[in-house]
Protein backbone atom coordinates (compact mmCIF):
# COMPACT_ATOMS: atom_id res chain seq x y z
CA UNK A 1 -37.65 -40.80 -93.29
CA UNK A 2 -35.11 -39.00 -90.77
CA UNK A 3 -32.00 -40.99 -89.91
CA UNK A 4 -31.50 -40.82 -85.89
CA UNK A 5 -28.42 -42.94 -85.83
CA UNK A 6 -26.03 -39.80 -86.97
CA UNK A 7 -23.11 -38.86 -85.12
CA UNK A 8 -22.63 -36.49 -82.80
CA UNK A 9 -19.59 -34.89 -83.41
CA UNK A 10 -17.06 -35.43 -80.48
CA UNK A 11 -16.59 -31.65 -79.28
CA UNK A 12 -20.21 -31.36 -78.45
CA UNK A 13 -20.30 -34.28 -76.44
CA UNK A 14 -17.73 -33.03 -74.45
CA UNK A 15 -19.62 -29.94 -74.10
CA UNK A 16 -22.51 -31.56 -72.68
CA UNK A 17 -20.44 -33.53 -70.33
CA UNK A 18 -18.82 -30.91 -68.94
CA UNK A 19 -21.99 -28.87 -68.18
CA UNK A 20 -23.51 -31.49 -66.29
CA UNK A 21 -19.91 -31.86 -64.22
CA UNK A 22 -20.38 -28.37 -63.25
CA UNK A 23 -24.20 -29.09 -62.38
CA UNK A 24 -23.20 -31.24 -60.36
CA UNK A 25 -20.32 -29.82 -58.25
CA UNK A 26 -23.08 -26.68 -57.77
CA UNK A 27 -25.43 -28.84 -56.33
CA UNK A 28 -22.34 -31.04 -54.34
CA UNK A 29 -21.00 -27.49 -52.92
CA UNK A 30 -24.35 -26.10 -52.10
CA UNK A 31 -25.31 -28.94 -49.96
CA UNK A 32 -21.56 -29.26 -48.20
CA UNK A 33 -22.08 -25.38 -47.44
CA UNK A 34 -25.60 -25.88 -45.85
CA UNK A 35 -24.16 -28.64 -43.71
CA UNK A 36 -21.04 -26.04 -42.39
CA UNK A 37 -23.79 -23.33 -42.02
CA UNK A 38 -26.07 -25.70 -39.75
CA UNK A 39 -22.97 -27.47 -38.08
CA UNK A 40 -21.20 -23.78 -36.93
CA UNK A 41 -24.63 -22.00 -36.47
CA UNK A 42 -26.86 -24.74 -34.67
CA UNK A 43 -30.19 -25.46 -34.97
CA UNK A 44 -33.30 -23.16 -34.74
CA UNK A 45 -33.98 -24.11 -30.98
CA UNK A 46 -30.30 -24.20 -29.59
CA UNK A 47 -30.01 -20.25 -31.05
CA UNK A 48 -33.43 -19.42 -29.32
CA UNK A 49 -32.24 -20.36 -26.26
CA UNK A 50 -29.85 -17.89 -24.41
CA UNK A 51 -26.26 -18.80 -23.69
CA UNK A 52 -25.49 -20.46 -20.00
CA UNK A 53 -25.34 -17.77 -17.22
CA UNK A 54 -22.73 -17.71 -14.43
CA UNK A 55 -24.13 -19.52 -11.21
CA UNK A 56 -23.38 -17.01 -9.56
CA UNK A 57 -24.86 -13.83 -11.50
CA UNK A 58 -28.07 -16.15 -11.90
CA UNK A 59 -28.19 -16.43 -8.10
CA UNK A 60 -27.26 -12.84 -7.16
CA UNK A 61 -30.27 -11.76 -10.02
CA UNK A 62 -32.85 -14.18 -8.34
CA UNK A 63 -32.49 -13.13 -4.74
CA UNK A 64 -32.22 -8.64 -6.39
CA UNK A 65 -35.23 -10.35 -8.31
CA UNK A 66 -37.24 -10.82 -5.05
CA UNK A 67 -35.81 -8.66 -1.96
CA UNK A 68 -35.96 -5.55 -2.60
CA UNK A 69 -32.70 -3.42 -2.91
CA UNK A 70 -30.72 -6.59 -1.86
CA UNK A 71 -26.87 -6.44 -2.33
CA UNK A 72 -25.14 -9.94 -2.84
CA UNK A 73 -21.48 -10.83 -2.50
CA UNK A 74 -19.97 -13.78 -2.80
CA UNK A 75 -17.19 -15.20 -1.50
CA UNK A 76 -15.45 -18.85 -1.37
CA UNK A 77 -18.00 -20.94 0.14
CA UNK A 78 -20.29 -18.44 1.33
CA UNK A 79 -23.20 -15.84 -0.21
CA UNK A 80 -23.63 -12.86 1.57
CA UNK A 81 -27.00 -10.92 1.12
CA UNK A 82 -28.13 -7.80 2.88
CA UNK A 83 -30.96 -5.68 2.58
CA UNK A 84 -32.96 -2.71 4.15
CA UNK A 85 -35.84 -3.30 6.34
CA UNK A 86 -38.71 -2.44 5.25
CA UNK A 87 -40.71 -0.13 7.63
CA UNK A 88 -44.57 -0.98 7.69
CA UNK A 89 -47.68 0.55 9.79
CA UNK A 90 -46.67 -0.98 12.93
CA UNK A 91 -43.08 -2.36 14.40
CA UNK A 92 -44.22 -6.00 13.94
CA UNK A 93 -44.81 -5.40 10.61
CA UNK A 94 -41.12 -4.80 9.98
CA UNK A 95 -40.25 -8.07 11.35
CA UNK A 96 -42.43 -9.71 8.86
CA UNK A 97 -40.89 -8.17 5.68
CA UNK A 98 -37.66 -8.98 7.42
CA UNK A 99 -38.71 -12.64 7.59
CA UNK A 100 -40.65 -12.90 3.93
CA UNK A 101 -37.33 -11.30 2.77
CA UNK A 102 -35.51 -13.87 4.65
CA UNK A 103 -37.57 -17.27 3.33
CA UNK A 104 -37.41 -15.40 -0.58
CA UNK A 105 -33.64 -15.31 -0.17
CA UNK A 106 -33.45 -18.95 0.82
CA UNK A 107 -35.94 -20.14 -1.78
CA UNK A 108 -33.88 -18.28 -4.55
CA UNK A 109 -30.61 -20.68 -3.03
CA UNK A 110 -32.26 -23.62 -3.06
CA UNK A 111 -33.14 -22.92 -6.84
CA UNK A 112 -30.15 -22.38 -7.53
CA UNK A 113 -26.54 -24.39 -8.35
CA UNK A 114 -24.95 -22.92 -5.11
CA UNK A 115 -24.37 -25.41 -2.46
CA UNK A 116 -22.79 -23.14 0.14
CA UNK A 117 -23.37 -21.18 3.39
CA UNK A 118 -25.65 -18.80 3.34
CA UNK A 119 -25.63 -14.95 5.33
CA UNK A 120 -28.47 -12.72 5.64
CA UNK A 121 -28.29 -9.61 7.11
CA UNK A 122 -30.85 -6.50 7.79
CA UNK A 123 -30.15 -3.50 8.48
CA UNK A 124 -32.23 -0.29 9.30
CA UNK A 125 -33.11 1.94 6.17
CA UNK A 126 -32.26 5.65 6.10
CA UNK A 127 -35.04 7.98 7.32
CA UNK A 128 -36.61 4.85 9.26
CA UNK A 129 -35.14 5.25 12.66
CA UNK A 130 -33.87 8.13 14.29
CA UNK A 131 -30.28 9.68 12.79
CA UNK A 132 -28.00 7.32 14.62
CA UNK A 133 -29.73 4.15 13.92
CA UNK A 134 -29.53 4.91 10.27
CA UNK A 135 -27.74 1.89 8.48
CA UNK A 136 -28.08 -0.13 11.81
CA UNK A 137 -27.08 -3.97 11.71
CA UNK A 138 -31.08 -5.16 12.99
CA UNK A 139 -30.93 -8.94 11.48
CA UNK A 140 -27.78 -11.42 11.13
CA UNK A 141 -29.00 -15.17 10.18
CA UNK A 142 -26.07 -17.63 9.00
CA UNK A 143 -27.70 -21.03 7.23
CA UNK A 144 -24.87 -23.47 7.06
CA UNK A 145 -25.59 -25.83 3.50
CA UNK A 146 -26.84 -28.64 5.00
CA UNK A 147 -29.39 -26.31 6.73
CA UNK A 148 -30.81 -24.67 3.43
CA UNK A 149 -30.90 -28.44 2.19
CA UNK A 150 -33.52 -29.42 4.78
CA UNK A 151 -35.12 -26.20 4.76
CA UNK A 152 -38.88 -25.67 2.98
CA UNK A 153 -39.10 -22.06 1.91
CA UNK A 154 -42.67 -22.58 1.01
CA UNK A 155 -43.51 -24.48 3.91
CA UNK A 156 -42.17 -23.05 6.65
CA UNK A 157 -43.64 -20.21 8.72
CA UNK A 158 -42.05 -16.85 8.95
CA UNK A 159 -41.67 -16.96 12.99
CA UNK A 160 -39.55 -20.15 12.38
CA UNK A 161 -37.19 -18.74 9.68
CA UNK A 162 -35.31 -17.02 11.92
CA UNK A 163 -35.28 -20.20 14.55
CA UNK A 164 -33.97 -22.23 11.91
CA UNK A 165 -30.63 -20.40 11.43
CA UNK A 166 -27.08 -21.93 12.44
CA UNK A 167 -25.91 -18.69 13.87
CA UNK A 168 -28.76 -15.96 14.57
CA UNK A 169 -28.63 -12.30 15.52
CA UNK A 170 -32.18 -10.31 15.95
CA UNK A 171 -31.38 -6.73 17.83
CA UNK A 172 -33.87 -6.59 20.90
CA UNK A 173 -35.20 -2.88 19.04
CA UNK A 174 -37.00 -5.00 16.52
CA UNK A 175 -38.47 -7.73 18.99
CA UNK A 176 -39.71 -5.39 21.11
């Protein structure tokens, strides 16, 4: 018959104590470093998304996005967008990519943050009229805010875009 009731000598004890101390702490500074990691680095879906863009540059890349070698400036309280025309098979049909161009801009403002006025202006394309036309001021439409508020891209028609406008300029060359 085996005794079980002997004593365990004090030193080992301590021993055993001590290694399930440091146990412990692992386990306590494993989990307080996983929290830091998470807390610092986010979550799995924050990180997937991409950081906030400047109103601005996400405006100025919708409206590049969808006219054509548009050029956008900005200054306080007003966008200011201009493009070539783009020459098609007959004169009217330069009008009409001057007018989709037109309703793309304004539908890329009103998805957009940007609540101010809005200018768009067309100009004749190089090699598309004769030599001294080249770079020629054709379209100048000016939407004040409340304007592109009320405004339907998709719904209105392209011979009303240009009706619409607080200020409008349309050189007689392209009406005919």
């Amino acid at each position: 018959m085996t005794h079980t009731d002997t004593p365990v000598p004090p030193e080992r004890r301590d021993r055993a104590s001590r290694g399930m101390f440091m146990i412990l702490a692992l386990v306590v500074v494993v989990v307080v470093v996983g929290v830091l990691v998470f807390l610092f680095t986010g979550n799995a879906e924050e990180s997937a998304q991409p950081a906030a863009e400047d109103p601005q540059t996400a405006l100025a890349d919708a409206i590049t996005a969808e006219v054509e070698d548009a050029g956008v400036e900005f200054e306080p309280g007003l966008v200011a967008v201009d493009f070539p025309i783009r020459q098609g098979p007959t004169p009217s049909s330069a009008v009409e990519s001057a007018q989709d161009d037109s309703i793309a801009v304004l539908r890329a403002v009103q998805g957009s943050d940007w609540s101010g006025t809005v200018e768009i202006t067309a100009f004749t394309a190089p090699g598309d009229q004769p030599e001294e036309q080249n770079g020629q001021e054709m379209v100048r439409m000016v939407y004040l805010p409340e304007t592109v508020d009320r405004l339907d891209p998709d719904g209105i028609g392209r011979e009303d875009v240009w009706a619409e406008a607080d200020e409008q300029f349309v050189d007689p060359a392209l009406t005919g």
